[in-house]
N, C-alpha and C. Protein backbone atom coordinates (compact mmCIF):
# COMPACT_ATOMS: atom_id res chain seq x y z
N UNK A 1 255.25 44.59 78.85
CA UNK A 1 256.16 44.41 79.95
C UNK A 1 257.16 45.53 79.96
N UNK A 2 257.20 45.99 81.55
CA UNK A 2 258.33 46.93 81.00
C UNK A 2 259.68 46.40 81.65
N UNK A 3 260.37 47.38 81.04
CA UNK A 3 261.82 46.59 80.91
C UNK A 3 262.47 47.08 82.02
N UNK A 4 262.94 46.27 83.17
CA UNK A 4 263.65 46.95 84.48
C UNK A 4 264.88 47.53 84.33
N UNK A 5 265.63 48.31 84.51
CA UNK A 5 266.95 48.21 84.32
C UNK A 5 267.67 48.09 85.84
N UNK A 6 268.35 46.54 85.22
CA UNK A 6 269.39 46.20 85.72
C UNK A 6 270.34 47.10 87.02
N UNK A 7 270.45 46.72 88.03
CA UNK A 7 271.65 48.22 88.52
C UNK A 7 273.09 47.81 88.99
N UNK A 8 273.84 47.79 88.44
CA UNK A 8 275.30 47.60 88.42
C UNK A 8 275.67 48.22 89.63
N UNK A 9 276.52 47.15 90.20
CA UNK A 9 277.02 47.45 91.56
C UNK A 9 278.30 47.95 91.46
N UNK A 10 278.34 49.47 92.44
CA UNK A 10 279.60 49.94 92.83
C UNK A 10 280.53 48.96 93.05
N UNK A 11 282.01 49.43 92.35
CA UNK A 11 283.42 48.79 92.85
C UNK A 11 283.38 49.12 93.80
N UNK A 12 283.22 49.95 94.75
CA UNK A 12 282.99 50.06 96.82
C UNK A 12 282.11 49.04 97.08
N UNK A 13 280.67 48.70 96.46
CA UNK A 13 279.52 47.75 96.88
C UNK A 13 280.53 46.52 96.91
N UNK A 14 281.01 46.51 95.95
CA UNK A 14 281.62 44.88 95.90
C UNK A 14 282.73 44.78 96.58
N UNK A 15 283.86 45.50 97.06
CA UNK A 15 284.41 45.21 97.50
C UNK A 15 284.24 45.10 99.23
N UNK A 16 282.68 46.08 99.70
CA UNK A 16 282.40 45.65 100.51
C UNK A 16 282.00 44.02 100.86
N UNK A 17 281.13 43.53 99.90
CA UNK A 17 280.55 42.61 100.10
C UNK A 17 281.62 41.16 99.90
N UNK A 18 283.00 41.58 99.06
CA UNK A 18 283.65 40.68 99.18
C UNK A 18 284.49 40.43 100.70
N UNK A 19 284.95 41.35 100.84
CA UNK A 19 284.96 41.84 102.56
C UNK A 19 284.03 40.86 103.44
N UNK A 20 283.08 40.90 103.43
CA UNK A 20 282.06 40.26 104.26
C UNK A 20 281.77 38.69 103.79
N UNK A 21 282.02 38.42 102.75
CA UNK A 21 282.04 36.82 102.08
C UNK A 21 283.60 36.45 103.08
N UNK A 22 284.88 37.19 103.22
CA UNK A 22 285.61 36.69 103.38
C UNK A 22 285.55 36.34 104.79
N UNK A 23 285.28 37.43 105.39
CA UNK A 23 285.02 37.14 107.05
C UNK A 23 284.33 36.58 107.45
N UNK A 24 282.93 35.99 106.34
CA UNK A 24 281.94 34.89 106.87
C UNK A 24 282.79 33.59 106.93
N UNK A 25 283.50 32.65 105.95
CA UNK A 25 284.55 32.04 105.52
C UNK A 25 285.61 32.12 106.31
N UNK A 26 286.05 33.31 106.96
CA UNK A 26 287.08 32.98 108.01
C UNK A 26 286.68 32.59 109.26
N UNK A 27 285.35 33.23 109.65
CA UNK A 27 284.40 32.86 110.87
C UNK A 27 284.38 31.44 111.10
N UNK A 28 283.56 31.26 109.99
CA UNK A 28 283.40 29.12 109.76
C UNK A 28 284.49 28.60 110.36
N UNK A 29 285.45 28.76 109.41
CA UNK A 29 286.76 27.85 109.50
C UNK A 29 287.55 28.00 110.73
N UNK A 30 287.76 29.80 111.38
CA UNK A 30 287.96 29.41 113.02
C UNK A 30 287.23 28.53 114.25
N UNK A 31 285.95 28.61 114.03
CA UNK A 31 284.38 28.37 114.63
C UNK A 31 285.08 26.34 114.36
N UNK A 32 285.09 25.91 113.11
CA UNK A 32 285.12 24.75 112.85
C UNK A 32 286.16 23.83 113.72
N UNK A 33 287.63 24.60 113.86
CA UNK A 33 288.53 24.56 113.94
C UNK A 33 288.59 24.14 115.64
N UNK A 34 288.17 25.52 116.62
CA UNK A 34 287.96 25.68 117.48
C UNK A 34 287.52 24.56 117.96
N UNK A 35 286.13 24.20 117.46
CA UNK A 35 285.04 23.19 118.00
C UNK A 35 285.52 21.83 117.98
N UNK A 36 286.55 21.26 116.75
CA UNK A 36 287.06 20.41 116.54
C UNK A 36 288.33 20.05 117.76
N UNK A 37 289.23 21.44 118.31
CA UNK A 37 289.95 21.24 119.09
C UNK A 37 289.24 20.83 120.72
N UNK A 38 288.31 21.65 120.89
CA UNK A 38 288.00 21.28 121.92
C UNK A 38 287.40 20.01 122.03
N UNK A 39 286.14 19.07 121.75
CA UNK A 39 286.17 18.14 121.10
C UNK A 39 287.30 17.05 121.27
N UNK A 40 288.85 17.18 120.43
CA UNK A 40 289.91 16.31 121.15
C UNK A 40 290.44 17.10 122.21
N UNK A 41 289.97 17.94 123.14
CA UNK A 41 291.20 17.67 124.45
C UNK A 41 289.59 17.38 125.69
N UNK A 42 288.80 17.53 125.09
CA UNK A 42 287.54 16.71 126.11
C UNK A 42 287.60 15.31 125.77
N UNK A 43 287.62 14.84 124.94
CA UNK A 43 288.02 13.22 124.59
C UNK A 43 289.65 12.91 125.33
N UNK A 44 290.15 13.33 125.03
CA UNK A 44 291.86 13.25 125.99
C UNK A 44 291.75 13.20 127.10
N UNK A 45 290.85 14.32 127.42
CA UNK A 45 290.37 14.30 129.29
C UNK A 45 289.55 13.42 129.89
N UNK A 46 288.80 13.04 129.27
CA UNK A 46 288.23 11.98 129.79
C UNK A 46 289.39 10.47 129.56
N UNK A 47 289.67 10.00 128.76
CA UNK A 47 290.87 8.99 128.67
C UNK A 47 291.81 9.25 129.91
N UNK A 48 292.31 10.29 130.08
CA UNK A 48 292.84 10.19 130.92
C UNK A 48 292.48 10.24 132.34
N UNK A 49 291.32 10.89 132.31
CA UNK A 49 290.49 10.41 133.66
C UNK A 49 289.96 9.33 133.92
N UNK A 50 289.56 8.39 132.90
CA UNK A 50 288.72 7.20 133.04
C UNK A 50 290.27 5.84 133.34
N UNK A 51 291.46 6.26 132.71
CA UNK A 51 292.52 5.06 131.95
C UNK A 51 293.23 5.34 133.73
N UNK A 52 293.65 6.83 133.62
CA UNK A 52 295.05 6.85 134.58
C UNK A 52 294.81 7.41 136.05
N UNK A 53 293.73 8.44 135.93
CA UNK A 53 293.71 9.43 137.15
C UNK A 53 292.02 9.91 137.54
N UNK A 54 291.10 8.77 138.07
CA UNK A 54 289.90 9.10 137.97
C UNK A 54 288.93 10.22 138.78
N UNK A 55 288.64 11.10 138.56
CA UNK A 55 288.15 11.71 139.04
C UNK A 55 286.80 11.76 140.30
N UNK A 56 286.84 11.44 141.53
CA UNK A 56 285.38 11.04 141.70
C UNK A 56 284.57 11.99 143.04
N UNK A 57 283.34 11.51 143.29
CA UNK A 57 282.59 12.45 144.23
C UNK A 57 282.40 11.41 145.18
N UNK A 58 282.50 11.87 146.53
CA UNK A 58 282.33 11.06 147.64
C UNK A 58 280.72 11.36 147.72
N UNK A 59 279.78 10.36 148.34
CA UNK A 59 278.71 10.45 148.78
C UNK A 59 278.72 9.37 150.07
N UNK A 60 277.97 9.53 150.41
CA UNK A 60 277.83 9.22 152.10
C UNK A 60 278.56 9.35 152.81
N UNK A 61 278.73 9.26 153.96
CA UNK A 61 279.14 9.24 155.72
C UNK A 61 280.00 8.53 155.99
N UNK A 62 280.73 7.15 155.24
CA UNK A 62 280.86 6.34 156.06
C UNK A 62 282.90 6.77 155.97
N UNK A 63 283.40 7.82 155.40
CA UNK A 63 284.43 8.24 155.28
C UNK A 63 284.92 9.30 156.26
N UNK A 64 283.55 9.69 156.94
CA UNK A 64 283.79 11.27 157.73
C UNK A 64 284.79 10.90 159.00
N UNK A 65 285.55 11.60 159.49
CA UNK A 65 286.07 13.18 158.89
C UNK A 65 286.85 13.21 158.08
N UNK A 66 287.58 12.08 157.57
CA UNK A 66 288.44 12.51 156.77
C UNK A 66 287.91 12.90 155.31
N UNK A 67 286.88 12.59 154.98
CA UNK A 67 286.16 13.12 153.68
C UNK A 67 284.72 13.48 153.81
N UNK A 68 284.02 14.28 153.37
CA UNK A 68 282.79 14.35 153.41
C UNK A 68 281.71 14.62 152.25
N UNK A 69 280.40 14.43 152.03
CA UNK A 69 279.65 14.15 151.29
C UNK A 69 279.91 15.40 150.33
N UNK A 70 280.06 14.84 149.19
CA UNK A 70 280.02 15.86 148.06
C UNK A 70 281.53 16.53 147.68
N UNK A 71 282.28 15.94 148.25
CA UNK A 71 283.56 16.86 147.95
C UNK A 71 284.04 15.62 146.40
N UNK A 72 284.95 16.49 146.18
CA UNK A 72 285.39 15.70 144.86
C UNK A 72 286.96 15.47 144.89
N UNK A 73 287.32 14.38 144.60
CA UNK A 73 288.75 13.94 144.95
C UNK A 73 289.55 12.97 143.45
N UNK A 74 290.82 12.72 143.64
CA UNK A 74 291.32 12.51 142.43
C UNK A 74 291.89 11.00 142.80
N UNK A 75 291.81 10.00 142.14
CA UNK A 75 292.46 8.52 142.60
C UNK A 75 293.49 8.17 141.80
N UNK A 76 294.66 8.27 141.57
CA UNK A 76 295.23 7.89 140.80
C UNK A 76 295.18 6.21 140.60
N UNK A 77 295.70 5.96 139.55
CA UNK A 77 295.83 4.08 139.46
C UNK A 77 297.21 3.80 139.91
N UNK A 78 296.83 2.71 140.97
CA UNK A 78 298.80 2.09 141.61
C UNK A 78 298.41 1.09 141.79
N UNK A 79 299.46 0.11 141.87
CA UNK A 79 299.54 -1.46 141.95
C UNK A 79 299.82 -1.28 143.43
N UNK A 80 300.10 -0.91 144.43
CA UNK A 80 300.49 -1.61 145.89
C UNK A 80 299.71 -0.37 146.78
N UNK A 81 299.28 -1.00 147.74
CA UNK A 81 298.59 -0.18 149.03
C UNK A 81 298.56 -0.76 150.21
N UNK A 82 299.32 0.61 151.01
CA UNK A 82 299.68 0.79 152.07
C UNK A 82 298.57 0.46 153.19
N UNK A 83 298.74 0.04 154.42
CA UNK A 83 297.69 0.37 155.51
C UNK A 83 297.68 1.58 156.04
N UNK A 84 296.84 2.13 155.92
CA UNK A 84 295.61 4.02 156.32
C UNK A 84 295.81 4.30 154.86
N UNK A 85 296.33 4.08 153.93
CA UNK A 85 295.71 4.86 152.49
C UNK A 85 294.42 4.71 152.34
N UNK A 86 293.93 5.65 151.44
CA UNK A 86 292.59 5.17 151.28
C UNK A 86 292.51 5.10 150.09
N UNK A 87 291.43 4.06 149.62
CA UNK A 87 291.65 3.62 148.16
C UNK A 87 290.17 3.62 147.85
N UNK A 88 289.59 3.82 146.48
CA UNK A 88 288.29 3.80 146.11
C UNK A 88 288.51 2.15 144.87
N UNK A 89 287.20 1.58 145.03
CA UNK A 89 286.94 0.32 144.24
C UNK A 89 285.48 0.18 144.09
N UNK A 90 285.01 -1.11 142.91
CA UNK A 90 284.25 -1.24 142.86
C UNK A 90 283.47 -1.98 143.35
N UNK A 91 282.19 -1.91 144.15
CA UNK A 91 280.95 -2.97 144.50
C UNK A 91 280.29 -2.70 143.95
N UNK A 92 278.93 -3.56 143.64
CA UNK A 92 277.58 -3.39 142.70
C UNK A 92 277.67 -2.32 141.88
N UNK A 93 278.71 -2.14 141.04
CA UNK A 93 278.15 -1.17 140.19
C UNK A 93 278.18 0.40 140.68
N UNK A 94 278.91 0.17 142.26
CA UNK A 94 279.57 1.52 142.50
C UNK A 94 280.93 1.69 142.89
N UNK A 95 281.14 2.95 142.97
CA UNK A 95 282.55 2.63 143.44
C UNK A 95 282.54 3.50 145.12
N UNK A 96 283.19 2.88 145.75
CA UNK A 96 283.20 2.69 147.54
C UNK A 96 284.62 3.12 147.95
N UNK A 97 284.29 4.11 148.93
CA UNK A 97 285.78 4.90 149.38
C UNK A 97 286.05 4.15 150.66
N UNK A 98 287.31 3.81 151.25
CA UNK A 98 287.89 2.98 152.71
C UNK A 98 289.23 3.23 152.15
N UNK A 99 289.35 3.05 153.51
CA UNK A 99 290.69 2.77 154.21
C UNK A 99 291.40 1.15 154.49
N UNK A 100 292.98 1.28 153.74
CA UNK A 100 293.23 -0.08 154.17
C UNK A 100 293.97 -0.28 155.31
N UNK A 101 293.44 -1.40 155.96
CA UNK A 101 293.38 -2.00 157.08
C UNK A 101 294.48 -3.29 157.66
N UNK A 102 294.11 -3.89 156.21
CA UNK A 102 295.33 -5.14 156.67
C UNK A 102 295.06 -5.30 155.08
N UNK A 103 296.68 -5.87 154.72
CA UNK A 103 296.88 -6.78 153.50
C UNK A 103 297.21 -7.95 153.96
N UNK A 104 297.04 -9.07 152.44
CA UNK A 104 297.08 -10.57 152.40
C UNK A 104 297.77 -11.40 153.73
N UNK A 105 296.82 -12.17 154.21
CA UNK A 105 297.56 -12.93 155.23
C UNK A 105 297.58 -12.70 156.16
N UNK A 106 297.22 -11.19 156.74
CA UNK A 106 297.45 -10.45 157.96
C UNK A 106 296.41 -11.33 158.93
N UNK A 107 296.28 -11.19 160.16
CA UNK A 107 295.33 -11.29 160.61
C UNK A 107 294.87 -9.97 161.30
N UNK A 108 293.12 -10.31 161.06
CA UNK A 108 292.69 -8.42 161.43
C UNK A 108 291.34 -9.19 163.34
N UNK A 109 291.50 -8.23 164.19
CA UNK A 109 290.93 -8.54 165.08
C UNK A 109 290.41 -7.68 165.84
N UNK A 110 288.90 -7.30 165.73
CA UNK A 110 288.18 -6.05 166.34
C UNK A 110 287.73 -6.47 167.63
N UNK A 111 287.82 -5.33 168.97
CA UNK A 111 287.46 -5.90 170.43
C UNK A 111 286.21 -4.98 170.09
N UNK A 112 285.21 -5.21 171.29
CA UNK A 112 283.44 -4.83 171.43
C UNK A 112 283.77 -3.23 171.40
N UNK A 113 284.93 -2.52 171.52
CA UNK A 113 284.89 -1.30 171.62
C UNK A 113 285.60 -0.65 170.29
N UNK A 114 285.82 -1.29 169.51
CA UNK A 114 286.16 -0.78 168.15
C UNK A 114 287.78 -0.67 167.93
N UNK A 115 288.38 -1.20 168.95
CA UNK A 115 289.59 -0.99 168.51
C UNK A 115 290.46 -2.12 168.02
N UNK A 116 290.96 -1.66 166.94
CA UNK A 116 291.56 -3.13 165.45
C UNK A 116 292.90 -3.33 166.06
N UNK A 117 293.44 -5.10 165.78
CA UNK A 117 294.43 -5.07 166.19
C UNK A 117 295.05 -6.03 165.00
N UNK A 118 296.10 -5.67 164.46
CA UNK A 118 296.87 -6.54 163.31
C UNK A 118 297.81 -7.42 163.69
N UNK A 119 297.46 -8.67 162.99
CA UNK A 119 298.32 -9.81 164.09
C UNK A 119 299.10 -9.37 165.48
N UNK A 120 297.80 -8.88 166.22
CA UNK A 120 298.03 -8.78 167.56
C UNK A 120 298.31 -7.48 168.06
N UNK A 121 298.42 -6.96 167.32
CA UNK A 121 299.34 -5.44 167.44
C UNK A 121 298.23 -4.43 167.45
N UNK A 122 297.61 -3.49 168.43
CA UNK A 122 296.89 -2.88 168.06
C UNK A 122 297.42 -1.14 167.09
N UNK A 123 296.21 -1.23 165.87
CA UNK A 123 296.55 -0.48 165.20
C UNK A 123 296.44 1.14 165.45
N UNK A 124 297.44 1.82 165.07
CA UNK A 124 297.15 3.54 165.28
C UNK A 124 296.21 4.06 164.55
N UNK A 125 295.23 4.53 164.69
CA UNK A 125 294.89 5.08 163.92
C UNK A 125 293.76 6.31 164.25
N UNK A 126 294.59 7.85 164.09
CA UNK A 126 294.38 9.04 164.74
C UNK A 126 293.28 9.91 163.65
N UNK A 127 292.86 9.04 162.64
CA UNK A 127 292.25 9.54 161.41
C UNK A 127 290.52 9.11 161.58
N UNK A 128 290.54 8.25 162.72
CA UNK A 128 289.07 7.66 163.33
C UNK A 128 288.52 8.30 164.45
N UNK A 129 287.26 9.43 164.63
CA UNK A 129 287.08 10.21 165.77
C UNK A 129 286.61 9.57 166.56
N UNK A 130 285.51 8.51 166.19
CA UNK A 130 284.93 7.97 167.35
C UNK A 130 285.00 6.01 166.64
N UNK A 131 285.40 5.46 167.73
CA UNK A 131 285.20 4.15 166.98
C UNK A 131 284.19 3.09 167.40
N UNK A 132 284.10 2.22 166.66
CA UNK A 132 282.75 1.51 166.73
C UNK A 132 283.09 0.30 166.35
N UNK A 133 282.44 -1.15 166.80
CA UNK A 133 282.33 -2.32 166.21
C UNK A 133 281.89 -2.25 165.28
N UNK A 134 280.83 -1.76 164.75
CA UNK A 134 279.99 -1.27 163.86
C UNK A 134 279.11 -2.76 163.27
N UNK A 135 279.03 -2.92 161.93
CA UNK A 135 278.04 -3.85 161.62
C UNK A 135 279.56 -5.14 161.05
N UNK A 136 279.21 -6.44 161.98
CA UNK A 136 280.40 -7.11 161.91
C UNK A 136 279.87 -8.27 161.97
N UNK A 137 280.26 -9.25 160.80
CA UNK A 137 279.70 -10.32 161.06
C UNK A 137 280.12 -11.50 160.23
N UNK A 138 281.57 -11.19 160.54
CA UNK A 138 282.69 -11.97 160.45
C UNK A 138 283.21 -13.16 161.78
N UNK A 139 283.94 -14.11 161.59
CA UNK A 139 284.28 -14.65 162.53
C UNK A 139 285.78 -13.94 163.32
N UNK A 140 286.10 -13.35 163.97
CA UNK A 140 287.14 -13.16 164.79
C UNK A 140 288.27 -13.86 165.67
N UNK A 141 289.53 -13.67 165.21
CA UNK A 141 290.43 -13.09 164.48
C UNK A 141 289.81 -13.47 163.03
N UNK A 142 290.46 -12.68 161.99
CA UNK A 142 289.94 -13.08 160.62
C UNK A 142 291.17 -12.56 160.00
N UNK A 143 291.69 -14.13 159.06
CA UNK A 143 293.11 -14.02 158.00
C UNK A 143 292.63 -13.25 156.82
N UNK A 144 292.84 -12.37 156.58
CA UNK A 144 292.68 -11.70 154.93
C UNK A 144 293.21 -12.70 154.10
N UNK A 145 292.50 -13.25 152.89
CA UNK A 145 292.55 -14.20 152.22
C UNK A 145 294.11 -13.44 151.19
N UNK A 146 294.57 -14.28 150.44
CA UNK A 146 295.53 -14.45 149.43
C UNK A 146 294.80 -13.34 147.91
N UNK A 147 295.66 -12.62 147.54
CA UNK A 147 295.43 -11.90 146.65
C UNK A 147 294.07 -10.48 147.12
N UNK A 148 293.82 -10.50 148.40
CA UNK A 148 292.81 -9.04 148.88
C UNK A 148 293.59 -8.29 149.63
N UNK A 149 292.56 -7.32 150.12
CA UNK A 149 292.85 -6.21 151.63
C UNK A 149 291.67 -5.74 152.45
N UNK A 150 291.54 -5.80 153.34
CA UNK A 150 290.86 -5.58 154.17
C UNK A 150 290.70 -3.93 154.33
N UNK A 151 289.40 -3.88 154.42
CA UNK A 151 289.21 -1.87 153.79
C UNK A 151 287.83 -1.84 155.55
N UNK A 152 288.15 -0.57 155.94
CA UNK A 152 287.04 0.00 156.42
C UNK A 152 286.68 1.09 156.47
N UNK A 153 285.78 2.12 156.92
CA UNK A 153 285.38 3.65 156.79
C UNK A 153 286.02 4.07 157.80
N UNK A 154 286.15 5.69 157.92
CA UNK A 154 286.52 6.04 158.84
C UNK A 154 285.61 5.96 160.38
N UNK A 155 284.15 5.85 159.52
CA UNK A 155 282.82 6.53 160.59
C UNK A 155 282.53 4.89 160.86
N UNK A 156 282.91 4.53 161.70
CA UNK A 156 282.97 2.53 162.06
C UNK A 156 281.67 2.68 162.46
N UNK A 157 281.13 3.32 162.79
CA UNK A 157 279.49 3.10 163.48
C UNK A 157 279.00 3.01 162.26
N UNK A 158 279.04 3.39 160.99
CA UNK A 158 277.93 3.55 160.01
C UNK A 158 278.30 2.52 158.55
N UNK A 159 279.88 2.40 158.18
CA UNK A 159 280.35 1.58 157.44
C UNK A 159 280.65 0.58 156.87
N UNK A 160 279.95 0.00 155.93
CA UNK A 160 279.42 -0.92 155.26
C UNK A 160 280.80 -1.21 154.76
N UNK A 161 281.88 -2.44 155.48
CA UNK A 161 283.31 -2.87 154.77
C UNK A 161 283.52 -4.21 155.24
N UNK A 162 284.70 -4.16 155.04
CA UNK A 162 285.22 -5.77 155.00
C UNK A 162 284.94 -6.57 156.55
N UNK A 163 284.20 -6.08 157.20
CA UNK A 163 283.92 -6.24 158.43
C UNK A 163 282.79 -6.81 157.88
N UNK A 164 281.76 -6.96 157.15
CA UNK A 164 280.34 -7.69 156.84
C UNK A 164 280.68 -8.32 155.42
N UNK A 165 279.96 -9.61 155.63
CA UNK A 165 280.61 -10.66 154.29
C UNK A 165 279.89 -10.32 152.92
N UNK A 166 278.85 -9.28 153.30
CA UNK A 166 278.05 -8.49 152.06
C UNK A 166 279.06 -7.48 151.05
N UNK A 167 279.67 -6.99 152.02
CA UNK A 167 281.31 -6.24 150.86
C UNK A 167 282.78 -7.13 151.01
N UNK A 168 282.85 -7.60 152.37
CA UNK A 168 284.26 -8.30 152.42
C UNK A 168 285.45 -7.16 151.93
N UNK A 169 286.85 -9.05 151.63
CA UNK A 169 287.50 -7.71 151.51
C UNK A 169 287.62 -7.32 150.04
N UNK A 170 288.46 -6.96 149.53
CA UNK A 170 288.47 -6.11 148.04
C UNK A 170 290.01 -6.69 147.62
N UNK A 171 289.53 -7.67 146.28
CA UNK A 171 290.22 -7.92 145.45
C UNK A 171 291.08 -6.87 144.59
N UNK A 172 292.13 -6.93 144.44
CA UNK A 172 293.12 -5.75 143.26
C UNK A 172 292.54 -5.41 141.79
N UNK A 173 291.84 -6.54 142.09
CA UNK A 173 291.27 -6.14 140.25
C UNK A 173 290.17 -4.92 140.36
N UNK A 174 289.11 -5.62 141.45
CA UNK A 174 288.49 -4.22 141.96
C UNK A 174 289.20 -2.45 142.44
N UNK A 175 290.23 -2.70 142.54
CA UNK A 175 290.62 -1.33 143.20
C UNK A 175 290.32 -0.50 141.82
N UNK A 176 290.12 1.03 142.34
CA UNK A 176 289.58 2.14 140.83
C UNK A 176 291.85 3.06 141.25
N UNK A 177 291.88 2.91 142.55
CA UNK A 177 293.19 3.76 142.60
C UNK A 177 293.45 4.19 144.27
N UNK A 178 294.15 4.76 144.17
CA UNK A 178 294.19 5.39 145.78
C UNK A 178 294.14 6.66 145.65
N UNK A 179 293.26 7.12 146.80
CA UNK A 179 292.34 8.58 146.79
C UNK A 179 294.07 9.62 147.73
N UNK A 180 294.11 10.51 146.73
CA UNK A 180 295.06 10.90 147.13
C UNK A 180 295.04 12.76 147.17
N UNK A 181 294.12 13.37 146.36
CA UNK A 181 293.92 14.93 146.09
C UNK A 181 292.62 15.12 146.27
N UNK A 182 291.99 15.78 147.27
CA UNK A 182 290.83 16.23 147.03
C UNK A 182 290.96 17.95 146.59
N UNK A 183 289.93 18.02 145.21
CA UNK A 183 290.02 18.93 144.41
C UNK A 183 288.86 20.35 144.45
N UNK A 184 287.77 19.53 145.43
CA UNK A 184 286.67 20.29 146.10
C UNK A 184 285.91 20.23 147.49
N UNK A 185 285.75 21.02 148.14
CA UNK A 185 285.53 22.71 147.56
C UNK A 185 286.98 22.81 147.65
N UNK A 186 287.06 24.45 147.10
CA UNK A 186 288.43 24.96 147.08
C UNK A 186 288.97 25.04 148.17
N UNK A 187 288.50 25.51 149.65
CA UNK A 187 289.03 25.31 150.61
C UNK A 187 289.63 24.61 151.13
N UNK A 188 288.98 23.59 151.35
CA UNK A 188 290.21 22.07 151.64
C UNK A 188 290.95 21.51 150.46
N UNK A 189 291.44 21.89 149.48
CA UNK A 189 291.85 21.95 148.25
C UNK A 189 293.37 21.29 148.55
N UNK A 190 294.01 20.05 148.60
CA UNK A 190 295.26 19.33 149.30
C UNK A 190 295.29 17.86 149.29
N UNK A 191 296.19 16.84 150.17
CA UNK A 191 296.23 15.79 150.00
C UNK A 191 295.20 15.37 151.28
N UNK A 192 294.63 14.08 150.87
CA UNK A 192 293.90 13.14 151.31
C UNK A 192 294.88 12.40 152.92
N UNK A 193 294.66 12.23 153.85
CA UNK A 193 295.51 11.48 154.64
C UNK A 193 295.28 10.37 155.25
């Protein structure tokens, strides 16, 4: 056998290579660090999107013009709502954008040509382009029950709301918030009205 000799590493070799042990080791631990921070402020963001300020995407028609398919808007959570806010809540397992219409007690009363009248009073409302009876199949006048609100779309020809006893009106526990910022596209980038 022959005998190898050994080769002793330069004090430059090593201090290169300690060099490079250290910056692997500092790499990690920023890399670790990093990943860990982001990690809690995506967990934070979501909490706070899911708890206080939910983030959501409109899909369908039945909001147009004042919102349209695909834009993305912000709901905050509030205990009281106004009539023309618009508020998002839950049905089957989705959540449904309208406008409120009448609160508890009110009485709400649609004529064959779409125009709503609140205990008697017909309502303003300059946020509806074309109006419609739409799909109704409620008895008329109709008291909004104790503890709801009466919600409809903007697009009355196409809107599936408290006008058909299949959604009715919308209990508080259901509400997700009132739609108040739309955040996309950037263009219409402002408040909800």
């Amino acid at each position: 056998m022959k005998n190898k000799e050994i080769q002793i590493p330069t004090l430059d070799q090593l201090e290169k290579e300690l060099r490079r042990e250290r910056h692997r080791r500092t790499y990690r631990s920023t890399l670790r660090s990093t990943v860990s921070a982001l990690v809690i402020v995506a967990a934070v963001a979501v909490l706070i999107s899911m708890l206080w300020l939910p983030v959501l995407q409109v899909v369908g028609e039945s909001m147009t013009p004042s919102l349209f398919e695909g834009e993305i808007i912000i709901a905050p959570k509030g205990a009281r709502f106004s009539k023309g806010e618009v508020i998002a809540f839950y049905y089957n397992n989705k959540i449904l954008i309208k406008r409120v219409i009448a609160n508890a007690g009110e009485w709400v009363n649609i004529d064959q040509d779409g125009n709503v009248f609140i205990n008697d009073t017909p309502l303003d409302e300059p946020y509806v382009s074309e109006k419609a009876f739409g799909d109704c199949n409620i008895t008329l006048p109709y008291q909004v029950p104790d503890g709801k609100i009466f919600v409809m779309g903007d697009h009355r020809a196409t809107s599936s709301d408290s006008r058909n006893t299949a959604v009715g009106c919308v209990s508080e526990e259901q509400i997700v918030g009132r739609v108040m910022l739309r955040v996309w596209p950037l263009n219409k980038i402002g408040m909800v009205e």
